[in-house]
Protein backbone atom coordinates (compact mmCIF):
# COMPACT_ATOMS: atom_id res chain seq x y z
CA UNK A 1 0.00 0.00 0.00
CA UNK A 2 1.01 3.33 -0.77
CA UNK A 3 -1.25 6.22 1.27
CA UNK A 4 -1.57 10.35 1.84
CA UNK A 5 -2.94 8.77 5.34
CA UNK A 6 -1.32 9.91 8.66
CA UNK A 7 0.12 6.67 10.54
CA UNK A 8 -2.00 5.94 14.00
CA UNK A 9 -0.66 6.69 17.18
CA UNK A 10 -2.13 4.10 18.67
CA UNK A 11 -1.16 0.76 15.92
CA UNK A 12 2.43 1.74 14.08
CA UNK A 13 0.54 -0.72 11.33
CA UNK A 14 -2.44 0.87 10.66
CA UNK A 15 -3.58 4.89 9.11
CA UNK A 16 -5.85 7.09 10.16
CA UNK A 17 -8.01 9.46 7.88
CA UNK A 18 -6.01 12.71 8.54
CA UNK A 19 -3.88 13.52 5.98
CA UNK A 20 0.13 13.57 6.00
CA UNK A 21 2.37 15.51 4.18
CA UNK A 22 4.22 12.99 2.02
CA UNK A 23 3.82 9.54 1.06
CA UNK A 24 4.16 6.02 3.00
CA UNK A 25 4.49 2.72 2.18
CA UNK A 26 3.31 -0.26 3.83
CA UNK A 27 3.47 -4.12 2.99
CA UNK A 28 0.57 -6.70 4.50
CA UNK A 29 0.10 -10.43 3.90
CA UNK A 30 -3.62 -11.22 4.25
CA UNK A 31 -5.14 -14.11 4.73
CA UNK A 32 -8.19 -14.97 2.94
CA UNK A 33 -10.89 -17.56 4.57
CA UNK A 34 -11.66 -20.83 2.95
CA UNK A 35 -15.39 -19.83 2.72
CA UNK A 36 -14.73 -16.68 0.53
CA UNK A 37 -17.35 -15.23 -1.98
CA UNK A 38 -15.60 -13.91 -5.12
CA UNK A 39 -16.85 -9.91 -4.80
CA UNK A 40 -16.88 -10.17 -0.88
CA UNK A 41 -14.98 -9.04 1.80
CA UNK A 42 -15.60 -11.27 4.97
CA UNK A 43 -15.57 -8.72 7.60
CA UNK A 44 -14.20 -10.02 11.82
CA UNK A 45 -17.03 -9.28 13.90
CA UNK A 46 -14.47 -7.82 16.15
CA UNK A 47 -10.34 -7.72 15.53
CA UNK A 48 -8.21 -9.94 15.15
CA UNK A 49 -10.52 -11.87 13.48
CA UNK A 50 -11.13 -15.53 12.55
CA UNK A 51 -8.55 -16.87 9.52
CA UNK A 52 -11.05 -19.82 8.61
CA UNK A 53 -13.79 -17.37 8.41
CA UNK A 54 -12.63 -13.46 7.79
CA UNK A 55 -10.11 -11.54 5.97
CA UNK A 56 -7.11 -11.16 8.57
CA UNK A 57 -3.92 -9.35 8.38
CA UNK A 58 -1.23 -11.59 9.09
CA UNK A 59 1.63 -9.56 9.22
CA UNK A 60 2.58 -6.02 8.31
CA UNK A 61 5.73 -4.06 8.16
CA UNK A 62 6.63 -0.31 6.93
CA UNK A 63 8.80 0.20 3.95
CA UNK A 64 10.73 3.36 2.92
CA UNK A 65 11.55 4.55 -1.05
CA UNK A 66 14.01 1.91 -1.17
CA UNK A 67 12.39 -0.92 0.38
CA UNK A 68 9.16 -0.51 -1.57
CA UNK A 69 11.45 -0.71 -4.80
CA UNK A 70 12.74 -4.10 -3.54
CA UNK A 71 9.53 -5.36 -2.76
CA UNK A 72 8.79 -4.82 -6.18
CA UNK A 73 11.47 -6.79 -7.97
CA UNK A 74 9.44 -9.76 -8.37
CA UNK A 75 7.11 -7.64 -11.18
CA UNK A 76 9.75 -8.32 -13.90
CA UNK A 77 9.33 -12.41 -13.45
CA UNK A 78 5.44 -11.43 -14.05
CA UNK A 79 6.01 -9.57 -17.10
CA UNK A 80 6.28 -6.15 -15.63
CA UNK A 81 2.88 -5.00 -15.22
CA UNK A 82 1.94 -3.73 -12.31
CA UNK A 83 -1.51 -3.10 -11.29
CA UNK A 84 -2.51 0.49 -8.97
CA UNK A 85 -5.77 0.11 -7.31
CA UNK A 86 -7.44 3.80 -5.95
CA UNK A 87 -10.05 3.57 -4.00
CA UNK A 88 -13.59 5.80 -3.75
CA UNK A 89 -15.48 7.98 -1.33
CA UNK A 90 -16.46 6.87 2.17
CA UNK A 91 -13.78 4.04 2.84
CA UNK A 92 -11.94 3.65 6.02
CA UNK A 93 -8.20 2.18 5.56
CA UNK A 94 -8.79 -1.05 6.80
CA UNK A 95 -11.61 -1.44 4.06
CA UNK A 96 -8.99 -0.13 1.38
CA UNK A 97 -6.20 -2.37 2.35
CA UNK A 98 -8.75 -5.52 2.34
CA UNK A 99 -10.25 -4.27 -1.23
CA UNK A 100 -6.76 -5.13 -2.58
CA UNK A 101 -6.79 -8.51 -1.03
CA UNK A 102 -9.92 -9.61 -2.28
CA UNK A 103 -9.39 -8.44 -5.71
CA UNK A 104 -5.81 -10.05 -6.17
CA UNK A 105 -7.61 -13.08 -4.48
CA UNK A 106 -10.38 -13.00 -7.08
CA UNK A 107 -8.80 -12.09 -10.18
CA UNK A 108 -6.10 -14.36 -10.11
CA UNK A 109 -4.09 -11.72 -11.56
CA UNK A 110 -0.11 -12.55 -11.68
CA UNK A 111 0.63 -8.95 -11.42
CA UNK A 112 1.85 -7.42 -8.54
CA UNK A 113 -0.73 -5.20 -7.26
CA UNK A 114 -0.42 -1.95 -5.32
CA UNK A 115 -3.17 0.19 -3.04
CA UNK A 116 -3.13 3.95 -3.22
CA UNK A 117 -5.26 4.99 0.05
CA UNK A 118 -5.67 8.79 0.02
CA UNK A 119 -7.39 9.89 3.34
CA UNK A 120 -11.08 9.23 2.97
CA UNK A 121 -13.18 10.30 6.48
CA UNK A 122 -15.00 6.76 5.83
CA UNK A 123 -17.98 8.16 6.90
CA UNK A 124 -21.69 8.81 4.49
CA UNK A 125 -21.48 12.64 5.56
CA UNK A 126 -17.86 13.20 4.71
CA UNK A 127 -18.81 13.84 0.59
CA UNK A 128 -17.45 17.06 0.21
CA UNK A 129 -14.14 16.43 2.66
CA UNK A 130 -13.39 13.51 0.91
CA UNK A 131 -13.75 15.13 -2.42
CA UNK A 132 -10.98 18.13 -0.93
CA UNK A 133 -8.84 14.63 0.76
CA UNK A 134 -9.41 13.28 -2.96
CA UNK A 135 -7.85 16.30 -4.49
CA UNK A 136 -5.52 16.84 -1.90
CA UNK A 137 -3.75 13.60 -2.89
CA UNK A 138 -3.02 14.90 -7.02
CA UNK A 139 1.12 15.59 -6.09
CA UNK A 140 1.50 12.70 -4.30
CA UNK A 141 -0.25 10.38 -6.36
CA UNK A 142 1.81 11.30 -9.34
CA UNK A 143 4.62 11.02 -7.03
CA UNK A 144 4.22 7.53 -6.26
CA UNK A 145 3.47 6.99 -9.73
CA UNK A 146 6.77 8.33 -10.85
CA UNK A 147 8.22 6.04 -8.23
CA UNK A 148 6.70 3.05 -9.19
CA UNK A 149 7.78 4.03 -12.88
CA UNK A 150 11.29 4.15 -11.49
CA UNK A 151 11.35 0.56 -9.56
CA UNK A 152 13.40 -2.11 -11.04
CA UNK A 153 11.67 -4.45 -13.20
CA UNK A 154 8.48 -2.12 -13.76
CA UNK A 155 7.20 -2.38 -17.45
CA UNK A 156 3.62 -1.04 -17.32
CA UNK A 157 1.53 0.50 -15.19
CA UNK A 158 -1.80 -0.17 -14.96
CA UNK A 159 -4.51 1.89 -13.00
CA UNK A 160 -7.93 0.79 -11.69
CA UNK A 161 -10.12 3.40 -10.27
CA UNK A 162 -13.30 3.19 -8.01
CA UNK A 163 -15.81 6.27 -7.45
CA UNK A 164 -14.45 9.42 -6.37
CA UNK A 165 -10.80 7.73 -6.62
CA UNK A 166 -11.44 8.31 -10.30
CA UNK A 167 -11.25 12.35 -9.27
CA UNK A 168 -8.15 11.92 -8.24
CA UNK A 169 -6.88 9.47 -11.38
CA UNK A 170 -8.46 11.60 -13.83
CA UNK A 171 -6.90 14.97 -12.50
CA UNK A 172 -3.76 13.67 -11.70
CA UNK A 173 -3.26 12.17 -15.60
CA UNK A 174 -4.12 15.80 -16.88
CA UNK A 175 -2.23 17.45 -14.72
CA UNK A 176 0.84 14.90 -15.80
CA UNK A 177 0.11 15.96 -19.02
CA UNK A 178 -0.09 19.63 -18.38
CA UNK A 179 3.74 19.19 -17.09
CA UNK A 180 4.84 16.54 -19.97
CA UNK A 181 7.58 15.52 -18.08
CA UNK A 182 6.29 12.90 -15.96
CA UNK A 183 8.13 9.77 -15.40
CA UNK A 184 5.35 7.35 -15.45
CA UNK A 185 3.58 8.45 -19.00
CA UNK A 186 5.65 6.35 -21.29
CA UNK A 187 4.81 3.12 -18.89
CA UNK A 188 1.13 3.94 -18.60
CA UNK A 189 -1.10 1.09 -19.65
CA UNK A 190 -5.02 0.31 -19.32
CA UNK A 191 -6.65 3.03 -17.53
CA UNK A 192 -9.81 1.70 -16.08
CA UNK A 193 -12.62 4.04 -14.14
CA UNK A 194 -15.07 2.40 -12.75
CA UNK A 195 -18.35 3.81 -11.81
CA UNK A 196 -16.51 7.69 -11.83
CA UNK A 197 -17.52 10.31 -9.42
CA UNK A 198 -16.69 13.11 -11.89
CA UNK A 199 -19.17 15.74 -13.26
CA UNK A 200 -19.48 15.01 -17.31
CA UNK A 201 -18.82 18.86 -18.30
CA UNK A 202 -15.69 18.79 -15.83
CA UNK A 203 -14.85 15.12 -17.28
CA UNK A 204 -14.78 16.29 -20.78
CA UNK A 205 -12.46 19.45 -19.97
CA UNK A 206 -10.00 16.74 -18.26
CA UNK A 207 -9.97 14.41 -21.48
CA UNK A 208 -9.26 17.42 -23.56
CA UNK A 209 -6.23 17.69 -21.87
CA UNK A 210 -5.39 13.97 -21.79
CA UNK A 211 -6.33 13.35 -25.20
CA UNK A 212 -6.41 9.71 -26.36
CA UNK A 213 -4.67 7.66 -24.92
CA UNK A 214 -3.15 3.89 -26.48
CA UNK A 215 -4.65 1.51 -24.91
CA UNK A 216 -8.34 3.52 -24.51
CA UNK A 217 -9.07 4.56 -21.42
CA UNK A 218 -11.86 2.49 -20.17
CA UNK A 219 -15.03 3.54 -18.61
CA UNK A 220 -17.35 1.44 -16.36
CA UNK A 221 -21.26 3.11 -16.38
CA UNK A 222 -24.61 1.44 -14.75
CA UNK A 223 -27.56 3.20 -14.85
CA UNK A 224 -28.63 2.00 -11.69
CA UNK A 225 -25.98 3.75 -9.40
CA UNK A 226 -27.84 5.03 -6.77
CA UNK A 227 -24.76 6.28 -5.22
CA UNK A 228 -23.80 8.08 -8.36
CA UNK A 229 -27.67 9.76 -8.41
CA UNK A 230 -26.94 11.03 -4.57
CA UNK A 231 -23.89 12.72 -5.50
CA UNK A 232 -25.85 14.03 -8.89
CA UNK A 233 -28.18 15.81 -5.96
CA UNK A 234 -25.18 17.00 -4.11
CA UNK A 235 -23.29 18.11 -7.65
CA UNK A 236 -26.48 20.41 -8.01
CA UNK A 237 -28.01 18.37 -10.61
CA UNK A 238 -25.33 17.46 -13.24
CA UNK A 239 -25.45 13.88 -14.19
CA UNK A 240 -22.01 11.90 -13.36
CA UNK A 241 -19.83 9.70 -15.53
CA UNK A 242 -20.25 6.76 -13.97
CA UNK A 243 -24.24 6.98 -14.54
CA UNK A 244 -24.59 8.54 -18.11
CA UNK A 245 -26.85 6.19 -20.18
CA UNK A 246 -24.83 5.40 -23.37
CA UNK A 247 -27.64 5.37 -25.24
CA UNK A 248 -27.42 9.57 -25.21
CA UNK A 249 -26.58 11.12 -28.22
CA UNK A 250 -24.06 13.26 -26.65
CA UNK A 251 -22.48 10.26 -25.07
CA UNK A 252 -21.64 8.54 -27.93
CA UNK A 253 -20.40 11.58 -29.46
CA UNK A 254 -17.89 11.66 -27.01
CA UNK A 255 -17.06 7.82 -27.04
CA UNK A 256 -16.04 8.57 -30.79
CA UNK A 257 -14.72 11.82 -30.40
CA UNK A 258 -11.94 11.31 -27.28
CA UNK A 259 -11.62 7.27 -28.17
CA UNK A 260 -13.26 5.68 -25.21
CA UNK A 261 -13.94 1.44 -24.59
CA UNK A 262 -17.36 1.74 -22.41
CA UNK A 263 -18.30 -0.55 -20.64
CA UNK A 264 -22.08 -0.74 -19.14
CA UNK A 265 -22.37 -2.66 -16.33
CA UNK A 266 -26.32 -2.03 -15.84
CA UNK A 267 -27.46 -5.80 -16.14
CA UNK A 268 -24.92 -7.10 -13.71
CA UNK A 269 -25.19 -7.98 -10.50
CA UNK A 270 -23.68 -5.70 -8.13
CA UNK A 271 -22.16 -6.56 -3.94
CA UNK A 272 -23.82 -3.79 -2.66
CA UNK A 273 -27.46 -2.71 -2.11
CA UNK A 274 -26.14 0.98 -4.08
CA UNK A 275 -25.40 -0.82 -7.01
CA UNK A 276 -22.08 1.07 -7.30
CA UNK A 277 -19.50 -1.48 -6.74
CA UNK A 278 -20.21 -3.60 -10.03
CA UNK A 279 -17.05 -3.40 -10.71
CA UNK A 280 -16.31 -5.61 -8.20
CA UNK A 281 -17.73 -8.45 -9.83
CA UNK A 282 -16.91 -7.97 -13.39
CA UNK A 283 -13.01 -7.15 -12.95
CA UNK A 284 -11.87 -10.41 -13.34
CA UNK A 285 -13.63 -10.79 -16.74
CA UNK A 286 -11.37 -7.89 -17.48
CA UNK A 287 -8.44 -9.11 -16.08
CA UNK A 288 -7.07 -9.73 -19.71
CA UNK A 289 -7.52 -5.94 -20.37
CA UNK A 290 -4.02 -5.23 -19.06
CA UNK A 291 -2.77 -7.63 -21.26
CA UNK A 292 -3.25 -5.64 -24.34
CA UNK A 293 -0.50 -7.42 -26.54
CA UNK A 294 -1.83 -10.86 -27.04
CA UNK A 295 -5.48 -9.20 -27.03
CA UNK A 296 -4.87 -8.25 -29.76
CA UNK A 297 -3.07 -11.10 -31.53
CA UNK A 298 -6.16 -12.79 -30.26
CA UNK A 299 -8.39 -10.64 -31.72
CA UNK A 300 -10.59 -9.76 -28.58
CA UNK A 301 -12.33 -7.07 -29.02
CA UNK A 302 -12.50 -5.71 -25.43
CA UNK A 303 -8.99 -4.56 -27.28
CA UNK A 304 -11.27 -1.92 -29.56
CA UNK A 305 -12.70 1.47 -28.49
CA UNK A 306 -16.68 1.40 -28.50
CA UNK A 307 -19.72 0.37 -26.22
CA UNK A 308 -19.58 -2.97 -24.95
CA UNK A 309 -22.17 -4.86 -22.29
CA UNK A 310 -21.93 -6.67 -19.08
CA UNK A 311 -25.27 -9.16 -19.02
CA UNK A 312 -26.43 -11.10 -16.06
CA UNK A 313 -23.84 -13.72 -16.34
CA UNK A 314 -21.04 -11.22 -16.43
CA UNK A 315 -19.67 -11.70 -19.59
CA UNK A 316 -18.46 -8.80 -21.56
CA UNK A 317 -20.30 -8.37 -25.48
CA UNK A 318 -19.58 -6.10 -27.89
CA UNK A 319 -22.59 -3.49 -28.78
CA UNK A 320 -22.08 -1.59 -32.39
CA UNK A 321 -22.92 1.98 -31.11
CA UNK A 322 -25.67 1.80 -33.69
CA UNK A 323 -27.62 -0.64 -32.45
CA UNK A 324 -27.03 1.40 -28.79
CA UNK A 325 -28.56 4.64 -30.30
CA UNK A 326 -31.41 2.11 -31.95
CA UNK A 327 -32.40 1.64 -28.12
């Protein structure tokens, strides 16, 4: 884990939601229980925890610049990709640091892969400090990025973004590209933001800046989100990314026009009673996405830039944005 949290006071192993000027680095082993649903995070009833039945941390130790390089040397036996996982609004550290566990646990993935906890306030009524914590975190995040860019053995970069932690991606990619000097840029790989938190006027302003990028950046929608329609409310009315129906004219305009791969996630089943943590779910039938190469050897077209469909089994189709606008 990599995190703009302060370090407790009270456990030397765990963060707090205050924020801390400069970055740390922390390495956990997690166990995983026997009885684990993919998409789940088995929660202790009260800590430590039960191994055979909830996600426990096992051990934990800090790590300066130097030691989180090391710790990364094993990425060029995997092929060099890592993968950065951000997190999204209301999500205390424990949750963040568990989120990483389950997805490596359910995706399989043999890329080494890397939390970036900026300092939510993990609490429903902190929406507008977490969006200031979000922003907060831009320098560093591109920090640790050009870190991680830096580490022995690091080929690609790839970054998967949840909610408002797609704020933060989004701005800290233009912002990279405003300076055009940073380190990681050449290693980026698949972008993926899933269910964004990010106003669509504001999100277009961002993308002019970023421009297209090879591989497309990817964009997870579902028109359910009922998270995404509370922070609509809050946002005084203007409809967010992560809900836009891609059946809207303007919406495919700008699928074409800044070279998007959409993904709409509405007929899946979601983890949560929001319906804003699809993503969840369908991740590892996108696992292959940050293996662009042989994708497209193979010929799969999650590889192409378009609309494509998440149905009630969780396999990803491809939708011709005609027959979308023929909705």
């Amino acid at each position: 884990m990599a995190t703009t949290r302060k370090r407790s006071n009270a456990n030397n192993q765990d963060f707090t939601s205050s924020r801390n000027f400069g970055l740390s680095y922390e390495q956990y082993s997690i166990s995983v229980p026997p009885n684990h649903v993919p998409g789940k995070i088995e929660w202790p009833s009260s800590p430590p925890g039960d191994p055979t039945r909830n996600f426990v941390v096992t051990s934990a130790s800090p790590l300066d610049e130097s030691e989180f390089n090391r710790a990364l040397f094993g990425a060029k036996k995997r092929g060099g990709d890592v993968i950065v996982f951000v997190h999204g609004y209301n999500t205390n550290y424990q949750e963040a640091v568990y989120r990483v566990g389950q997805l490596i646990k359910d995706s399989t993935t043999p890329n080494i892969v890397v939390g970036f906890a900026w300092p939510s306030l993990g609490t429903v009524t902190g929406y507008v400090a977490d969006r200031e914590a979000s922003t907060y975190s831009r320098d560093y995040f591109e920090e640790f990025l050009n870190d991680l860019a830096r580490a022995p053995g690091v080929r690609r970069i790839h970054i998967v973004a949840h909610s408002m932690g797609n704020w933060l991606t989004v701005e800290t990619l233009r912002q990279a590209k405003i300076r055009g000097r940073s380190g990681f840029l050449p290693k980026l790989g698949e972008v993926l933001l899933m269910s964004p938190d990010i106003d669509v006027d504001v999100f277009r302003t961002q993308l002019d800046v970023i421009g297209k990028l090879n591989p497309p950046i990817t964009v997870g929608v579902s028109r359910d989100d009922r998270a995404l329609r509370i922070s609509r409310r809050l946002a005084g009315g203007v409809p967010r990314v992560g809900a836009v129906l891609v059946s809207n004219p303007q919406a495919q305009d700008a699928i074409k026009h800044y070279g998007l791969r959409v993904i709409d996630m509405s007929d899946s089943k979601s983890i949560d009673s929001m319906h804003h943590s699809k993503f969840v779910s369908i991740l590892p039938a996108l696992r292959e996405v940050t293996r662009n190469d042989s994708m497209v050897a193979a010929g799969n077209p999650i590889s192409r830039t378009g609309v494509f469909v998440v149905d009630t089994a969780g396999t990803v189709l491809t939708v011709p944005l005609e027959a979308v606008a023929g909705q």
